[in-house]
C-alpha atoms as a PDB file:
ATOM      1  CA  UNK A   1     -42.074   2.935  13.887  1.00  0.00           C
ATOM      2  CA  UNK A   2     -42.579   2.390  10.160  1.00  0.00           C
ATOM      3  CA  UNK A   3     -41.772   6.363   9.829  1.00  0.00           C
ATOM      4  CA  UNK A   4     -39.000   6.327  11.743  1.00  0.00           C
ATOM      5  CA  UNK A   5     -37.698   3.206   9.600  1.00  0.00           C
ATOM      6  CA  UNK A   6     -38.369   4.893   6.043  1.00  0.00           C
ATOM      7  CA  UNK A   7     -36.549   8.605   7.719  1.00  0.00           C
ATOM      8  CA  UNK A   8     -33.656   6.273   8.290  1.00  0.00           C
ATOM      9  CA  UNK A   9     -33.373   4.641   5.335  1.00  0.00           C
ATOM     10  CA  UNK A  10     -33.988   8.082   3.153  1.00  0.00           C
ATOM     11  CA  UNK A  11     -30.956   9.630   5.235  1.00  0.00           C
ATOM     12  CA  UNK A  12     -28.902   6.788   4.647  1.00  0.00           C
ATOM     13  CA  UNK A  13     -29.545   6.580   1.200  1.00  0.00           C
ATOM     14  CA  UNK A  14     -29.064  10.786   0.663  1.00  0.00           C
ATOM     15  CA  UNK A  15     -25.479   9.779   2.207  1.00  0.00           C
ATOM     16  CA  UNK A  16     -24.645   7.309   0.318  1.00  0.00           C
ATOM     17  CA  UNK A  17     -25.441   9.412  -2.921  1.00  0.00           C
ATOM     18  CA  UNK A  18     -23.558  12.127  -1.770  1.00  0.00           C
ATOM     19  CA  UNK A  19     -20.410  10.165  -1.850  1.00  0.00           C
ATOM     20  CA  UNK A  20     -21.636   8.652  -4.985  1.00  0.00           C
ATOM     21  CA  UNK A  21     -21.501  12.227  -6.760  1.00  0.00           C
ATOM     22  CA  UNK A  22     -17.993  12.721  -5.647  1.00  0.00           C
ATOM     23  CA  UNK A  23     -16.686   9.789  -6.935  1.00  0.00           C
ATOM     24  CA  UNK A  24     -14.442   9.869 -10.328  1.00  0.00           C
ATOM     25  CA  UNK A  25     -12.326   7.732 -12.517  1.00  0.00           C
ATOM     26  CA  UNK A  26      -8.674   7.866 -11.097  1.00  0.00           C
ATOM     27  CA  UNK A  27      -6.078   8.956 -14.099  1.00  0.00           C
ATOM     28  CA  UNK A  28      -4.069   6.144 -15.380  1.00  0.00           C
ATOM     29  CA  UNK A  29      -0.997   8.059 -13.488  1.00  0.00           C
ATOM     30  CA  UNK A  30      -3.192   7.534 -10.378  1.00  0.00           C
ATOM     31  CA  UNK A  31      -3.892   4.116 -10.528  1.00  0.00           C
ATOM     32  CA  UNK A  32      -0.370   3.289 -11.647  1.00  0.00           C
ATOM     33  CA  UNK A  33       0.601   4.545  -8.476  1.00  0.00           C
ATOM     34  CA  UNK A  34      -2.332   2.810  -6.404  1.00  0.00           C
ATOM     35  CA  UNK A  35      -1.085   0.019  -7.913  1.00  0.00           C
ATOM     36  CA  UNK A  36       2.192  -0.120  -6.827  1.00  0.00           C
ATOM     37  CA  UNK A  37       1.745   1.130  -3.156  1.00  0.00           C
ATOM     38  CA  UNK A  38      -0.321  -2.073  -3.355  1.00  0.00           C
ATOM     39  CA  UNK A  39       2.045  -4.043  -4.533  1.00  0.00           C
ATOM     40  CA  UNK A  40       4.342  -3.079  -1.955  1.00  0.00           C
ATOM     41  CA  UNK A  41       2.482  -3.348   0.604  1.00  0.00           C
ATOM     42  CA  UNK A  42       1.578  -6.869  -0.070  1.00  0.00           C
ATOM     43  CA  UNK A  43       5.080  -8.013  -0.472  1.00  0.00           C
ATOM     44  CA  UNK A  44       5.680  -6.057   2.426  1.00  0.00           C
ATOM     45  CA  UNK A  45       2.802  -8.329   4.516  1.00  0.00           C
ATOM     46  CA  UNK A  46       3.834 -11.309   3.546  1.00  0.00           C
ATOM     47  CA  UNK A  47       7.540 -10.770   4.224  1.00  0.00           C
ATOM     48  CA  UNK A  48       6.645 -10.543   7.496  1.00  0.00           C
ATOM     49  CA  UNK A  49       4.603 -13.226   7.581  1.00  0.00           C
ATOM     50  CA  UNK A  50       7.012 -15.318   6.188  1.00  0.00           C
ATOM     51  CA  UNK A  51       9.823 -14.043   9.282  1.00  0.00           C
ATOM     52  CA  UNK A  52       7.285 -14.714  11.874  1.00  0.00           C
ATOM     53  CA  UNK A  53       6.347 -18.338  10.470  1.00  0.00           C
ATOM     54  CA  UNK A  54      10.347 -19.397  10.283  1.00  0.00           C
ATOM     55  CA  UNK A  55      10.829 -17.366  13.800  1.00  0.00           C
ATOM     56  CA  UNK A  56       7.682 -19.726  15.116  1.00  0.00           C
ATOM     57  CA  UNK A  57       9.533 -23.202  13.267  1.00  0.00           C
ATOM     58  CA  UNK A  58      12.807 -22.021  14.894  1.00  0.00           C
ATOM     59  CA  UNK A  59      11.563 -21.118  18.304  1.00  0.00           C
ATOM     60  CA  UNK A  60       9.425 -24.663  18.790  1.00  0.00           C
ATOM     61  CA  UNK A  61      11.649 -26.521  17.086  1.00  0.00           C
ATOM     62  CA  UNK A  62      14.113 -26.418  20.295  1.00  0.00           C
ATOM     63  CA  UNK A  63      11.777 -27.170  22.607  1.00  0.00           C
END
């Protein structure tokens, strides 16, 4: 059992290092654009959050 434990926990970790080698620091041109598809994306979210909130208030406020 113990084995079997430490076997998973080696291949887990050899995983997780892998990815950790291929990792880099984006370019400032990168994370500009990160940035803004973030940006976007939020304000694209919450705009329609906001649309379904007044479409709730409108719909329940009739009834």
């Amino acid at each position: 059992m113990a084995k079997k434990l430490t076997r998973k926990i080696s291949t887990q970790y050899h995983k997780y290092l892998r990815v950790w080698h291929l990792l880099k620091k984006p370019t400032m041109e990168e994370f500009k654009t990160i940035s803004k598809v973030t940006v976007i994306g939020l304000l694209v979210i919450g705009a329609l959050g906001f649309v379904v909130s007044i479409i709730i208030k409108n719909v329940f406020q009739f009834h």
